[in-house]
Protein backbone atom coordinates (compact mmCIF):
# COMPACT_ATOMS: atom_id res chain seq x y z
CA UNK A 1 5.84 -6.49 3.77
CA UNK A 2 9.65 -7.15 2.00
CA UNK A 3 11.77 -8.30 4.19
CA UNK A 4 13.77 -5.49 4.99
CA UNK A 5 10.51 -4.01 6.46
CA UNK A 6 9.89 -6.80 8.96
CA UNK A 7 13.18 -6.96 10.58
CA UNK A 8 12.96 -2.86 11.19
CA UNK A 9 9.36 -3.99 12.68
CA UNK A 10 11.46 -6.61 14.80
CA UNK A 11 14.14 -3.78 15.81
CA UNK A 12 11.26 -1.40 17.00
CA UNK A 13 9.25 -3.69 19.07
CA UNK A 14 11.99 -6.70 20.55
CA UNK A 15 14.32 -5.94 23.34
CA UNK A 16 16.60 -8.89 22.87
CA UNK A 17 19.23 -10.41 20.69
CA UNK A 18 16.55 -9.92 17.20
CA UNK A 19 16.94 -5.91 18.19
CA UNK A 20 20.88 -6.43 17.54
CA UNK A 21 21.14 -8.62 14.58
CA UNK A 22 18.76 -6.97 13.16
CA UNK A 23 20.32 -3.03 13.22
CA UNK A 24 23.43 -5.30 12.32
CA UNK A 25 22.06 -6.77 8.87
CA UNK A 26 19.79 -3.33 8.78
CA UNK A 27 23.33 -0.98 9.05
CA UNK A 28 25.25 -3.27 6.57
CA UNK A 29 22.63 -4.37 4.08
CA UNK A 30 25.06 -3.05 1.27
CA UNK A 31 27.87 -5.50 2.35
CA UNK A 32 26.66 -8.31 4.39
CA UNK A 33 27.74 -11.30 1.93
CA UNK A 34 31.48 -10.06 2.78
CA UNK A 35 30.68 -11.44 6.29
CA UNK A 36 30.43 -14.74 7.45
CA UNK A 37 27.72 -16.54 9.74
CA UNK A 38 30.71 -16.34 12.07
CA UNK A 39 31.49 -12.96 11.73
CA UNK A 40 28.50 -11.63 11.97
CA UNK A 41 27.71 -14.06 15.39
CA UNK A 42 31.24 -12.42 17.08
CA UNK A 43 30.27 -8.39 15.41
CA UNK A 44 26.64 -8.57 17.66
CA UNK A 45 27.93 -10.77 20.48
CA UNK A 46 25.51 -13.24 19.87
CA UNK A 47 25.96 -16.53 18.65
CA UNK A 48 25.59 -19.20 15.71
CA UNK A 49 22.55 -20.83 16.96
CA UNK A 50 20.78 -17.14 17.94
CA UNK A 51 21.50 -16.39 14.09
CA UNK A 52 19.56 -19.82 13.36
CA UNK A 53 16.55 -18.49 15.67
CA UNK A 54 16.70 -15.19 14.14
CA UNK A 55 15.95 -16.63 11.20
CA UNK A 56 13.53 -18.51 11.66
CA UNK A 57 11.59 -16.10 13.55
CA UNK A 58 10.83 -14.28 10.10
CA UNK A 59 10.13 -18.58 8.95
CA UNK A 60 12.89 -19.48 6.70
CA UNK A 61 14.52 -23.01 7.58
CA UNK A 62 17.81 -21.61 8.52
CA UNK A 63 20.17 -18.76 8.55
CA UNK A 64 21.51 -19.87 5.10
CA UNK A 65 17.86 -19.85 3.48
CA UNK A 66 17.64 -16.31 4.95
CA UNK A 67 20.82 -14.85 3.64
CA UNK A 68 19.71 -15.56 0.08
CA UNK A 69 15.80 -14.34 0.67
CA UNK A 70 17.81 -11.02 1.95
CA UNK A 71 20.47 -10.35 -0.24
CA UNK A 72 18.54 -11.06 -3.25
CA UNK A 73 15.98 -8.58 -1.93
CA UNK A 74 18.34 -5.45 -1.76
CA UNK A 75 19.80 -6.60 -4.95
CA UNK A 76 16.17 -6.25 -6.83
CA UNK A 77 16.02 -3.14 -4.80
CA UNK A 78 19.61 -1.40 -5.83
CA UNK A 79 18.53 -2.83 -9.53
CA UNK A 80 16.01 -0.43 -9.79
CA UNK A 81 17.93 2.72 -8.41
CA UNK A 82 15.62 6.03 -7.26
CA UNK A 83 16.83 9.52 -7.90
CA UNK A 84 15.07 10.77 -4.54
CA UNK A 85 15.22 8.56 -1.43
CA UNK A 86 11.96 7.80 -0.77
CA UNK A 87 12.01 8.15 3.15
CA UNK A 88 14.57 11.06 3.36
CA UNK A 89 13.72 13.54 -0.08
CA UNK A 90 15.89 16.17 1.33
CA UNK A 91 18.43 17.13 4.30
CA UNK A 92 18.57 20.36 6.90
CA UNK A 93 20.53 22.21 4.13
CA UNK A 94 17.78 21.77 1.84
CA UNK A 95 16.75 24.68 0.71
CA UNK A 96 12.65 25.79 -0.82
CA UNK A 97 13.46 25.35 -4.22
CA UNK A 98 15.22 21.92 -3.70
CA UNK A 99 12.50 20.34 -1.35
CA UNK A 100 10.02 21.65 -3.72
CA UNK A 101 12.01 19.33 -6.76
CA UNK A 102 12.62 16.55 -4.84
CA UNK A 103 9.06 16.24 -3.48
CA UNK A 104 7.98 16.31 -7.62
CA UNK A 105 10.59 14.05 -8.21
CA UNK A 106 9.75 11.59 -5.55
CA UNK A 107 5.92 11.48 -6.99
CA UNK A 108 6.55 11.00 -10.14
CA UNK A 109 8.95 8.21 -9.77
CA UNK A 110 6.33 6.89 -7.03
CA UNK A 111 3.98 7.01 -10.09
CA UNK A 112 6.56 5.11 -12.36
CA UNK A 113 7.36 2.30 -10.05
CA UNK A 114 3.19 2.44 -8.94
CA UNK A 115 3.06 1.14 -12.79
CA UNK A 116 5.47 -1.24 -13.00
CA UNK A 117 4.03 -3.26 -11.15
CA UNK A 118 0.35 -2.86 -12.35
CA UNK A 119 -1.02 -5.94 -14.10
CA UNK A 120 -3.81 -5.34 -16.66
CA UNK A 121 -5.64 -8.62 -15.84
CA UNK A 122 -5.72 -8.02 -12.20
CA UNK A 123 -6.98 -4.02 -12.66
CA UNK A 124 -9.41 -5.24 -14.80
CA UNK A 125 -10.71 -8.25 -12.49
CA UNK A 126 -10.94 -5.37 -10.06
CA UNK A 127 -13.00 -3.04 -11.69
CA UNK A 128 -14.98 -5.42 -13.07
CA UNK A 129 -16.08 -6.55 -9.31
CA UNK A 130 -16.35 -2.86 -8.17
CA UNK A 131 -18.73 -2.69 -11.58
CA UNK A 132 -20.91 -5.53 -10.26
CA UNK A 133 -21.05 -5.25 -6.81
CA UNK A 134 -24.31 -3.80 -5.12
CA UNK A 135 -21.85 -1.68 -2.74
CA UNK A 136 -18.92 -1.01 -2.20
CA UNK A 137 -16.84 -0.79 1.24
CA UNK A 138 -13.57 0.58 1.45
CA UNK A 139 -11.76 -0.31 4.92
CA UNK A 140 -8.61 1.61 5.95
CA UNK A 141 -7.00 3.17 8.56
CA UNK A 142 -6.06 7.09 8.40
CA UNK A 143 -4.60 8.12 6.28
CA UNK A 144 -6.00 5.68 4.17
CA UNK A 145 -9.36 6.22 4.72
CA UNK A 146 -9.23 9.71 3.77
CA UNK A 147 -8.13 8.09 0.55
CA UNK A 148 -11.00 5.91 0.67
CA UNK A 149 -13.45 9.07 1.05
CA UNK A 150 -12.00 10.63 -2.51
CA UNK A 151 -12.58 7.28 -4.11
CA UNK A 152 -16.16 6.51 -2.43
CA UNK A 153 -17.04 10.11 -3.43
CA UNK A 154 -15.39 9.36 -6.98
CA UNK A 155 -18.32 6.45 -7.34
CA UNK A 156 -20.98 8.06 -5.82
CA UNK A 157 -20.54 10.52 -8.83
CA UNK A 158 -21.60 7.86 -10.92
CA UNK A 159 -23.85 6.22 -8.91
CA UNK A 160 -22.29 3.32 -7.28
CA UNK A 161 -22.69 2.88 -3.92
CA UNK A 162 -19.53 3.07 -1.76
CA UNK A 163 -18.99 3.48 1.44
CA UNK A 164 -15.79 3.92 3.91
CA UNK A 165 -16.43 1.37 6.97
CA UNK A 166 -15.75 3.15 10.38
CA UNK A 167 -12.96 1.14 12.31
CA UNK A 168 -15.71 0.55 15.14
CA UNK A 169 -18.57 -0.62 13.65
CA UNK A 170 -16.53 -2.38 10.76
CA UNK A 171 -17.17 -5.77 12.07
CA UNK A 172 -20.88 -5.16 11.91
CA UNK A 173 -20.98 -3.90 8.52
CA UNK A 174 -18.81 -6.67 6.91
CA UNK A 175 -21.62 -9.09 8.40
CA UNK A 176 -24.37 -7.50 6.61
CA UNK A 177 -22.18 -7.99 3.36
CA UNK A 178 -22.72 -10.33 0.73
CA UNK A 179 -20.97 -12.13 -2.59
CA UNK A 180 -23.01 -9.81 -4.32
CA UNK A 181 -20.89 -6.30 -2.91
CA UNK A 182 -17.05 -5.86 -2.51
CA UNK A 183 -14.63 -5.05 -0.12
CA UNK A 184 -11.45 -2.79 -0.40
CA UNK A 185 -9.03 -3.15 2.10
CA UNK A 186 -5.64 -0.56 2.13
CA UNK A 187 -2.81 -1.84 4.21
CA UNK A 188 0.75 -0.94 3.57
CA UNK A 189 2.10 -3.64 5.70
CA UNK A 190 -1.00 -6.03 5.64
CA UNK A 191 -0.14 -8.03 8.84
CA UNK A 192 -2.06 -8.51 11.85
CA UNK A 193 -5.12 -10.02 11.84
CA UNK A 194 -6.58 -8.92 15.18
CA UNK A 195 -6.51 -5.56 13.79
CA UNK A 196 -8.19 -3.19 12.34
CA UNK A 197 -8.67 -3.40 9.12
CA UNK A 198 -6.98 -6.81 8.67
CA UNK A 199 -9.44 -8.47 11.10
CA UNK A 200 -12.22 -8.11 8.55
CA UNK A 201 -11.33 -10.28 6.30
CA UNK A 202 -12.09 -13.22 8.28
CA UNK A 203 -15.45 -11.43 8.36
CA UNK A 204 -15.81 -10.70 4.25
CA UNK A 205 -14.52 -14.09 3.83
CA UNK A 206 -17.05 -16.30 5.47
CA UNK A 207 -19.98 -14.20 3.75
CA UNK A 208 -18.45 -15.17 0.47
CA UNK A 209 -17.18 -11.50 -0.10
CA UNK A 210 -14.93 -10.36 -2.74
CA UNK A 211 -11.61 -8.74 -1.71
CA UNK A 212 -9.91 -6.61 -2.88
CA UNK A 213 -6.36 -5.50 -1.21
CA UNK A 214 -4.12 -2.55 -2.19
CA UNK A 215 -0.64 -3.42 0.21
CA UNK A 216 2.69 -3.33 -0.23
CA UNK A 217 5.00 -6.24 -1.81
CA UNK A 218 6.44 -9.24 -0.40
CA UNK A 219 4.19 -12.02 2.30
CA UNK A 220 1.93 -10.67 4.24
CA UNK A 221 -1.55 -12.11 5.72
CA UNK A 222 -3.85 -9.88 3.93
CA UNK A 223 -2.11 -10.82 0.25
CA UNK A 224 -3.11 -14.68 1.64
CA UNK A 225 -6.84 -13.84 1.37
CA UNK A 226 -7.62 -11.52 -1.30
CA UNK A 227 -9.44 -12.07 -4.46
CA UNK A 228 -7.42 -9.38 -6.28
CA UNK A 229 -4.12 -7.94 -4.80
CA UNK A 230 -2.78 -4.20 -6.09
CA UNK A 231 0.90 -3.46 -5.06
CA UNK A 232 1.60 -0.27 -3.57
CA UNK A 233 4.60 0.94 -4.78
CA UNK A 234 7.20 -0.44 -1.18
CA UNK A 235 10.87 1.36 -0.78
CA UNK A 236 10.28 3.07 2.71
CA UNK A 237 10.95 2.34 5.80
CA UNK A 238 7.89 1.68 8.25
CA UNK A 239 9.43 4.03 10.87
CA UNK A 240 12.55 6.30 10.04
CA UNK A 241 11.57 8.58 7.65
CA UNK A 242 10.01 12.06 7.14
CA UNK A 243 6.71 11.19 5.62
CA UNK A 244 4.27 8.78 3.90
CA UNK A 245 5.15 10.82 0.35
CA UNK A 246 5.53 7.78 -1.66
CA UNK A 247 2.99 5.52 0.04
CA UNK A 248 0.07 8.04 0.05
CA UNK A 249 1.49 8.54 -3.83
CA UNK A 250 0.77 5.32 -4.74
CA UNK A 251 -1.97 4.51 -3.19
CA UNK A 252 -4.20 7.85 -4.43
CA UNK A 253 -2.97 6.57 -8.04
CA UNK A 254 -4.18 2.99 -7.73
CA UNK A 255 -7.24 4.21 -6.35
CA UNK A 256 -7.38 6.71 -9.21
CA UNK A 257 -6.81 3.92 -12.02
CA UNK A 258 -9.49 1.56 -10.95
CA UNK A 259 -12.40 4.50 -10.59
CA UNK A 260 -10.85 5.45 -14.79
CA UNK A 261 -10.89 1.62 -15.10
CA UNK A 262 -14.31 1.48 -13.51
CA UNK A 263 -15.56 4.65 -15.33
CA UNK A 264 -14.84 3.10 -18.92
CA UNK A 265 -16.76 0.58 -18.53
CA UNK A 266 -20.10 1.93 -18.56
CA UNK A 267 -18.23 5.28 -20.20
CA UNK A 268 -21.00 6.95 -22.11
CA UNK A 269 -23.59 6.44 -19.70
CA UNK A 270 -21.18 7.43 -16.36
CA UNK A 271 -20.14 10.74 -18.32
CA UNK A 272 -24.26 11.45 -18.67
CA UNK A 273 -24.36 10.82 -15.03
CA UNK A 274 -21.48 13.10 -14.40
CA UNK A 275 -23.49 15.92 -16.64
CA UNK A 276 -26.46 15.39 -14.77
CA UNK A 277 -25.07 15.66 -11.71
CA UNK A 278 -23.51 18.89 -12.51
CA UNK A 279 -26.20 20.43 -13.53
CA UNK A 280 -28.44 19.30 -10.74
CA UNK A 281 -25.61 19.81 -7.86
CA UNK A 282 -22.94 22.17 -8.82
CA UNK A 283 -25.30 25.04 -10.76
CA UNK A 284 -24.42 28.05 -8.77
CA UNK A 285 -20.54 27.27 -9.37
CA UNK A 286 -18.97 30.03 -11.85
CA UNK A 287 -16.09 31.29 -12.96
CA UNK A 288 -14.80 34.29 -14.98
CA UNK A 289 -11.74 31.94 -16.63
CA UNK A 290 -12.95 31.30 -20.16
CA UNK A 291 -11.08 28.59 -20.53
CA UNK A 292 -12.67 26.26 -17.71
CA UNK A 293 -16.28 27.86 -17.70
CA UNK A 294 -19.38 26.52 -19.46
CA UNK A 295 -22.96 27.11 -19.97
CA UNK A 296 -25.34 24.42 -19.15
């Protein structure tokens, strides 16, 4: 997770002085190098040495080390300026047509940013394990997992095995695993590793299993332990907002890329499969629309 994402995680779930500082440096995120260490002790009735803790309770050396990891954050974020607010698209005066634009907006500029920061090398290294691995499991929690089902069922088109791991018997299938399959874990925030799906990758790792991880920027445990890492496009907020539109966004197009990715490689062969398939599976589907029907 960025920063800015673990302190709101901090302001949710403490009840002391890490709640105040951090809706303090949360509310003023915009203007906080006008204030000093000082300042900002006296604004949340705390004190210079609490500001010292805070700090290193997100494990940066002192407050002064986590000024700069902040403010440098929100500047890479107000560099790269969105159109749509990603957490609130629209208002209670919003009317149909504008929530409608605004939703379009916000996935298409989910899609933009998704690619930005898509490296060739690393969607290739990923499709090439998905390619060679004898199965693959996706692990994810909903909504990701319904994800997971579209891109299992995507594979299974072209006969790769895939399979979504069920959060209670995911321990038990990641110890039947070997270096020879693959493992997908989806985790916007990627933290956690008693839970579920984090806690398999101690699991996938001691059987030698590849992993790949599709989470959101900045340090999290799951980035620590992954053979290939695919960045899910990060500007909202893990709580105050109106929906997952951009998260979900992203992540259905990543998952979308590598089954292309994994598709071309074998692409004469998987669009046979795909034609065979049809023709075995889908024959009674018709339609009277000329332009979309065929004969078989």
């Amino acid at each position: 997770m960025y920063l800015f994402q673990r302190i709101e995680e901090a302001v949710f779930k403490q009840y002391d002085a890490r709640r105040t500082i951090g809706e303090f440096i949360l509310a003023n995120r915009e203007k906080l190098t006008e204030y000093t260490m000082e300042d900002i002790a006296n604004l949340t009735h705390t004190s210079k040495p609490t500001l010292v803790r805070f700090a290193k309770y997100f494990e940066y050396s002192g407050w002064k080390e986590f000024m700069y990891a902040f403010t440098h954050e929100v500047a890479q974020f107000d560099a790269n300026h969105f159109e749509v607010d990603s957490n609130i698209p629209f208002d209670n005066q919003a009317d149909t047509l504008e929530i409608i634009e605004n939703i379009a907006k916000l996935r298409i500029q989910t899609i933009k940013e998704t690619t930005s920061l898509m490296s060739v090398s690393d969607i290739n290294k990923a499709a090439l394990l998905i390619n060679h691995a004898e199965s693959v499991i996706v692990y994810g929690r909903s909504p990701n997992s319904y994800f997971g089902e579209s891109f299992k069922r995507n594979l299974n088109t072209i006969h790769k095995k895939a399979f979504v791991a069920d959060s209670n018997e995911s321990g038990l299938i990641s110890n039947t695993l070997t270096e020879k399959d693959c493992g997908i874990i989806i985790s916007y925030s990627g933290n956690n590793s008693d839970t579920y799906p984090m806690k398999n990758v101690k699991f996938l790792m001691s059987r030698n299993v590849p992993i790949i991880s599709i989470t959101s920027g900045g340090e999290n445990y799951l980035r620590d332990y992954s053979t290939v890492i695919l960045n899910i496009a990060s500007r909202e907020k893990l709580y105050s907002k109106i929906a997952n539109f951009s998260t979900e966004e992203s992540i259905q197009f990543i998952l979308n890329i590598l089954y292309a990715k994994v598709f071309s490689l074998n692409y004469e062969e998987n669009m046979q499969v795909k034609i065979e398939n049809s023709r075995r599976l889908e024959a009674e589907r018709q339609t009277t629309f000329k332009d979309i029907s065929e004969e078989f």
